[in-house]
Protein backbone atom coordinates (compact mmCIF):
# COMPACT_ATOMS: atom_id res chain seq x y z
CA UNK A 1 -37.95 6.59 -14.12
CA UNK A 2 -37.65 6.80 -18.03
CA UNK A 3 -34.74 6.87 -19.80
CA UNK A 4 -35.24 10.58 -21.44
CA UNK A 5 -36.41 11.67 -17.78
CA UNK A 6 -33.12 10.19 -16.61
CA UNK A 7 -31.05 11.88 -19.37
CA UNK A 8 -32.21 14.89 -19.09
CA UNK A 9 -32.07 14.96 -15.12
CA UNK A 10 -27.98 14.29 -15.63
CA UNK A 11 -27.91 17.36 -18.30
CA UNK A 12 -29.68 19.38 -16.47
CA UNK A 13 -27.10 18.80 -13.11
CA UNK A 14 -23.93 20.42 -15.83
CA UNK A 15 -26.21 23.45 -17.52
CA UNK A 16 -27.98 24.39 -15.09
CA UNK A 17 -25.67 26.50 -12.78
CA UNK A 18 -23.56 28.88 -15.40
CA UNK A 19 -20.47 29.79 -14.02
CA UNK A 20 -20.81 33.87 -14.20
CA UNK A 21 -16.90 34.22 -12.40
CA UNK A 22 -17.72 33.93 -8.59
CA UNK A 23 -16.41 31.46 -6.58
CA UNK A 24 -19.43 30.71 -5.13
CA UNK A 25 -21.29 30.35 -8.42
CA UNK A 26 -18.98 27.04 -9.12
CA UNK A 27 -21.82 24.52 -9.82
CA UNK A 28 -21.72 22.13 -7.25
CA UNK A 29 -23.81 19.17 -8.37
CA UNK A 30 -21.19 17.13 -10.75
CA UNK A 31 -19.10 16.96 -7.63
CA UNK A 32 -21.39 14.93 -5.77
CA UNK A 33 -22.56 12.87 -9.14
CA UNK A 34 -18.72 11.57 -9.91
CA UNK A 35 -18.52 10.55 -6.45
CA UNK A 36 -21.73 8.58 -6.67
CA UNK A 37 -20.35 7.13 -9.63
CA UNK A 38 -16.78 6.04 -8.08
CA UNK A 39 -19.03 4.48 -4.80
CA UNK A 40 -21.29 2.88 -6.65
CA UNK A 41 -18.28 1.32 -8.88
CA UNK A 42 -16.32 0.10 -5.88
CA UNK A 43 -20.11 -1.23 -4.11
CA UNK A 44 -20.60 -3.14 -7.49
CA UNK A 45 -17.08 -4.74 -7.17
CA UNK A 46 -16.85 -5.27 -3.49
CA UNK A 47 -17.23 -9.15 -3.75
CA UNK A 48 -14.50 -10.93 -3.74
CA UNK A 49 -15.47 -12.67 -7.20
CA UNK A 50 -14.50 -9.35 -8.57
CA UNK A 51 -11.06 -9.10 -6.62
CA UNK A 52 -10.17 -12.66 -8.39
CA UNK A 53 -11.15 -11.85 -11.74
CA UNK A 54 -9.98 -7.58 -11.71
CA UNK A 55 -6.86 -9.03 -9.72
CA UNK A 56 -6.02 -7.30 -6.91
CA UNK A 57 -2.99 -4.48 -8.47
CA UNK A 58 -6.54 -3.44 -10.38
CA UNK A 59 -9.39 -4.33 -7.68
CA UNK A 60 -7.23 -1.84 -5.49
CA UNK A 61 -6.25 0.71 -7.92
CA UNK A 62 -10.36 0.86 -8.26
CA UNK A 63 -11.03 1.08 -4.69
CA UNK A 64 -8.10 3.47 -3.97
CA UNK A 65 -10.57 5.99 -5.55
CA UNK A 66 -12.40 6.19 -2.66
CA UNK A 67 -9.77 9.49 -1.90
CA UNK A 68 -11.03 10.97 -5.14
CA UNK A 69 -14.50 10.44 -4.14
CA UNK A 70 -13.81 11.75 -0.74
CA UNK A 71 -12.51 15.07 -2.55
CA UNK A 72 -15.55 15.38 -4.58
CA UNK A 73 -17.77 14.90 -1.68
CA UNK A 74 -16.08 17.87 0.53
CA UNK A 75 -16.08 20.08 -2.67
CA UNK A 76 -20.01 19.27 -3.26
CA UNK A 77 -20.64 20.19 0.10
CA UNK A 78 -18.55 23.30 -0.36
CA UNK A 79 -19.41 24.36 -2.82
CA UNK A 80 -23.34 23.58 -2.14
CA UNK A 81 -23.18 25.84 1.63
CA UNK A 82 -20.95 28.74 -0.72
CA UNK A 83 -24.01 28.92 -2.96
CA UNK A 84 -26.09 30.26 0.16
CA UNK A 85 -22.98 32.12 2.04
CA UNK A 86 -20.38 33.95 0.04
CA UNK A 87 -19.05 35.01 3.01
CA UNK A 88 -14.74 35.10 2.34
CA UNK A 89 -14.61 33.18 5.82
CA UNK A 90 -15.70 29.62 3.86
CA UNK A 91 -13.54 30.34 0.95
CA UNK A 92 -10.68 30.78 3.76
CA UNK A 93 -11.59 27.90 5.58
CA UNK A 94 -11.28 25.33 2.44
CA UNK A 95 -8.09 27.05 1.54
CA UNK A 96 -6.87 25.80 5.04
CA UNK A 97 -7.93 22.08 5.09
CA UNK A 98 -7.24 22.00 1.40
CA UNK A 99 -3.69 23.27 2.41
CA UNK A 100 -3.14 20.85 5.49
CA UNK A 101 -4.40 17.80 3.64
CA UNK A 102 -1.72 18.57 0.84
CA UNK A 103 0.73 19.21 3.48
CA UNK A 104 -0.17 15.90 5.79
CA UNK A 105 0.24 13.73 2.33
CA UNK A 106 3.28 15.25 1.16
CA UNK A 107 5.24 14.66 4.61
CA UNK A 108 3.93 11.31 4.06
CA UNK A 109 5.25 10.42 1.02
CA UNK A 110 8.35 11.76 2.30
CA UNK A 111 8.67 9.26 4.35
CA UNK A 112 7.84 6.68 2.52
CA UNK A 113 10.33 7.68 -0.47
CA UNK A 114 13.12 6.29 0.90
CA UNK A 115 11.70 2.59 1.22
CA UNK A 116 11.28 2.82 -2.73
CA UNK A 117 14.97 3.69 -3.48
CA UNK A 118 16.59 0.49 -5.14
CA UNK A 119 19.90 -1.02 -3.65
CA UNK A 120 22.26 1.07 -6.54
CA UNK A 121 20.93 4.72 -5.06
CA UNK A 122 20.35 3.93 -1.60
CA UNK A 123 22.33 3.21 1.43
CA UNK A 124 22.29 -0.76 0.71
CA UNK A 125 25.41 -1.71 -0.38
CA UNK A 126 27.12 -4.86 -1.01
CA UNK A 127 29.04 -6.40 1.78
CA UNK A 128 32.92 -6.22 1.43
CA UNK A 129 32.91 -10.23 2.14
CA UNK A 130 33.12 -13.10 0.44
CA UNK A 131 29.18 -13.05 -0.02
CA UNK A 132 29.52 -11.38 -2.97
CA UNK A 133 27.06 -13.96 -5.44
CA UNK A 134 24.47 -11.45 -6.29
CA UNK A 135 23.17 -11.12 -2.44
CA UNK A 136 23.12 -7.81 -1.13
CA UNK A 137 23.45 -5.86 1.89
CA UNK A 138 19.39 -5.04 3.25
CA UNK A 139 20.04 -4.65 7.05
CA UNK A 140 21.32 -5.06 10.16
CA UNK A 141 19.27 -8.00 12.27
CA UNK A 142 19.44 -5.70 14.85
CA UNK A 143 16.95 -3.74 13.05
CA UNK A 144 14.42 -5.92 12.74
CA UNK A 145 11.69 -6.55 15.44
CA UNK A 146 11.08 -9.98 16.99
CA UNK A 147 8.25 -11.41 14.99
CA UNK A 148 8.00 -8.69 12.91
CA UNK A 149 9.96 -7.41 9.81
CA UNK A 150 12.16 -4.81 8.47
CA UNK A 151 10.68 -3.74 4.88
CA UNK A 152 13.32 -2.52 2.19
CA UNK A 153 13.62 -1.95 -1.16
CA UNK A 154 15.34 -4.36 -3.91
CA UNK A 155 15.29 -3.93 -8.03
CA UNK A 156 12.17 -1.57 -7.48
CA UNK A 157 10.39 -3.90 -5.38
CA UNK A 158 9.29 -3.97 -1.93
CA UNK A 159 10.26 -7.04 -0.07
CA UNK A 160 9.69 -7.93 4.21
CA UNK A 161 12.46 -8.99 5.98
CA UNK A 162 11.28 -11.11 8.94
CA UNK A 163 13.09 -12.27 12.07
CA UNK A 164 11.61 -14.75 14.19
CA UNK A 165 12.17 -18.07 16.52
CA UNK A 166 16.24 -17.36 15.68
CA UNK A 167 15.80 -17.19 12.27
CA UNK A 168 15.30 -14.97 9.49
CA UNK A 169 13.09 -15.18 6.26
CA UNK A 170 12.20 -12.77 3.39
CA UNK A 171 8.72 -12.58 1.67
CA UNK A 172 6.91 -9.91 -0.69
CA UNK A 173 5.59 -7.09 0.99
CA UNK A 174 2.76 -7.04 -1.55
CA UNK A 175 -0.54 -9.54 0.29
CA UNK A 176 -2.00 -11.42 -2.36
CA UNK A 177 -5.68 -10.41 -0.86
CA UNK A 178 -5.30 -6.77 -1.53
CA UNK A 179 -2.15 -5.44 -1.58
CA UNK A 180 -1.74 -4.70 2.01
CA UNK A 181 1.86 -4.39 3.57
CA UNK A 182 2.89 -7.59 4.79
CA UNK A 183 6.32 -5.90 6.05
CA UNK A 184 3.69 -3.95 8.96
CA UNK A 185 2.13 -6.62 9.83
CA UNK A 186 3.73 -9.44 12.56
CA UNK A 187 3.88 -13.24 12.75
CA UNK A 188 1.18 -14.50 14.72
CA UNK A 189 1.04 -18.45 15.19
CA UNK A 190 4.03 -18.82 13.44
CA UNK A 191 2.65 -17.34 10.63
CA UNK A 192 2.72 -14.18 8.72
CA UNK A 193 -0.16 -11.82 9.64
CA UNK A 194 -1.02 -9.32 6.96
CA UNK A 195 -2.18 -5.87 8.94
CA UNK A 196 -5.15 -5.10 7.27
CA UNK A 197 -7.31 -8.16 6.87
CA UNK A 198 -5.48 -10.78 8.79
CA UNK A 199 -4.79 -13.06 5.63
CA UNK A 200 -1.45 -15.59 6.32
CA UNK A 201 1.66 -16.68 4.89
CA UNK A 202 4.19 -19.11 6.33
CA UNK A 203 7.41 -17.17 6.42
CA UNK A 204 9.32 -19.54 4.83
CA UNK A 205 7.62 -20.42 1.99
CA UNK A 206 5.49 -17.69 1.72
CA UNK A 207 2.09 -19.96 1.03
CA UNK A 208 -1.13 -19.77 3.29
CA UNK A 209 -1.88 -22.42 5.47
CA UNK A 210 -4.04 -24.56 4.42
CA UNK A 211 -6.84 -25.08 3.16
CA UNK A 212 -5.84 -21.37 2.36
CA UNK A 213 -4.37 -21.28 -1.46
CA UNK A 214 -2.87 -17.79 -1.32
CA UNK A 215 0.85 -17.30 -2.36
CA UNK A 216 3.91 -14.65 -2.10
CA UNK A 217 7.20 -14.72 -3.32
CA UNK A 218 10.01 -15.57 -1.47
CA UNK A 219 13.58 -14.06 -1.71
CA UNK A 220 17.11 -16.72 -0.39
CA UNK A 221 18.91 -14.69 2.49
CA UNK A 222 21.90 -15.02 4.35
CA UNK A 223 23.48 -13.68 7.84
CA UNK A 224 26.87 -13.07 8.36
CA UNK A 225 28.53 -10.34 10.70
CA UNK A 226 25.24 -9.00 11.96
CA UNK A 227 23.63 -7.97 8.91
CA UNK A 228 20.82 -9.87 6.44
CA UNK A 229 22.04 -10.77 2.83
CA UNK A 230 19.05 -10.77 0.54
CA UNK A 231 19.08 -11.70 -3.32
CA UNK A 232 16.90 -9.44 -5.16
CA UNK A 233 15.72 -12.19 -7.52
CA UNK A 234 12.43 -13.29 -6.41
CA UNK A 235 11.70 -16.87 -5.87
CA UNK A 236 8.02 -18.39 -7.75
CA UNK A 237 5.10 -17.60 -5.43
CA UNK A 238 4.87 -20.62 -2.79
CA UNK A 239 8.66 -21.77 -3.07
CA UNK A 240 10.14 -22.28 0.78
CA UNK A 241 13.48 -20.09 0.68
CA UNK A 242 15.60 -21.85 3.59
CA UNK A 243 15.52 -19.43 6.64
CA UNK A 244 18.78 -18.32 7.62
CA UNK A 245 19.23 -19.37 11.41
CA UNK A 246 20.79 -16.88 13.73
CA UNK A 247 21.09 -18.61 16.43
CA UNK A 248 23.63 -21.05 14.82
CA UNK A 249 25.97 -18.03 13.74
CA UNK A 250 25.81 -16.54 17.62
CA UNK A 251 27.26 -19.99 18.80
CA UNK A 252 30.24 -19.33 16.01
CA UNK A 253 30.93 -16.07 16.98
CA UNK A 254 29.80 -14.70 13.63
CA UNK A 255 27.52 -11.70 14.58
């Protein structure tokens, strides 16, 4: 295929469908061409060579597209069947999922809003105690699930509390593979499991096992009267943060 062939095949997808003010005279053509762009970006980059040099905050902000080209596909198809039916009953039936969709992501980000609030305008507070060194309040241990974690938010940053073999440990909730949520995941072989591609950490000093070279900040904690003290200042990437053991403070009559 030339290249003036080529070029004039794109043009011809953006002029030749005027819009002459009917819905279902909406050219539906450059829907489907962005979307082949966005897929065909995120097949080019799909090796890992590219997640180490793009780093992963921009190989995933890349592949997150992949809702965007979603979008585009359902309104090339849409908009492709309207240009043969104008019946109202399509039109309605877009309006609908369009509507739900909205709805299903906005009741999800509803829920998630709350993990994002830092310590000063959510309901972590600072221990009335003699803790009082910069650590703050993040939970009770009674919230967090054996071998799995409690995630919560600290100076804008997400951060997995985990509680496992009477002791308790906090790591980024960020995986260093692609982002995924640690804080969902569970510790599996002593080690942390992220949920989405099973990459590790050891909980304590948040560093793969070898010969795995992957890292996550760690964050010093602290138990005292049933509830985890976290400092919000994150340790480098690959420095062990000494658990905090509850089993000690159970003997003491502390929690």
């Amino acid at each position: 295929m030339s290249r003036p062939f080529l070029g004039t095949l794109m043009l011809s997808i953006f002029v030749s469908s005027p819009i002459n003010g009917s819905i279902s005279s909406v050219p539906f053509q450059p829907f489907g061409l962005f979307a082949l762009v966005i897929l065909f970006l995120m097949a080019a980059t799909s090796h890992d060579f590219w997640l180490a040099n793009l780093s992963a905050p921009v190989w995933k902000s890349l592949h997150m597209l992949v809702y965007v080209a979603y979008a585009l596909l359902v309104l090339h198809v849409t908009f492709g069947v309207l240009q043969g039916e104008g019946s109202p009953i399509y039109v309605a039936a877009t309006a609908l999922g369009l509507t739900t969709v909205v709805a299903l992501h906005s009741v999800a980000a509803s829920r998630e809003r709350p993990l994002d609030q830092t310590a000063e305008k959510s309901k972590i507070k600072k221990q009335k105690s003699n803790i009082d060194d910069g650590f703050v309040d993040a939970c009770a241990i009674a919230d967090i699930p054996e071998n799995r974690a409690r995630i919560v938010c600290l100076s804008g940053e997400r951060l997995a509390i985990f509680k496992y073999d009477g002791k308790i440990s906090a790591v980024s909730n960020v995986c260093q593979h692609q982002n995924g949520p640690l804080g969902e995941g569970k510790i599996v072989f002593g080690c942390i499991t992220c949920p989405w591609h099973g990459y590790q950490y050891q909980p304590d000093t948040g560093a793969s096992p070898p010969p795995f070279v992957e890292k996550v900040p760690t964050f010093n904690v602290r138990v005292k009267y049933g509830r985890v003290f976290v400092h919000p200042k994150p340790n480098p990437a690959g420095t062990r943060a000494e658990p905090a053991l509850i089993e000690q403070l159970e003997a003491v009559g502390a929690i």
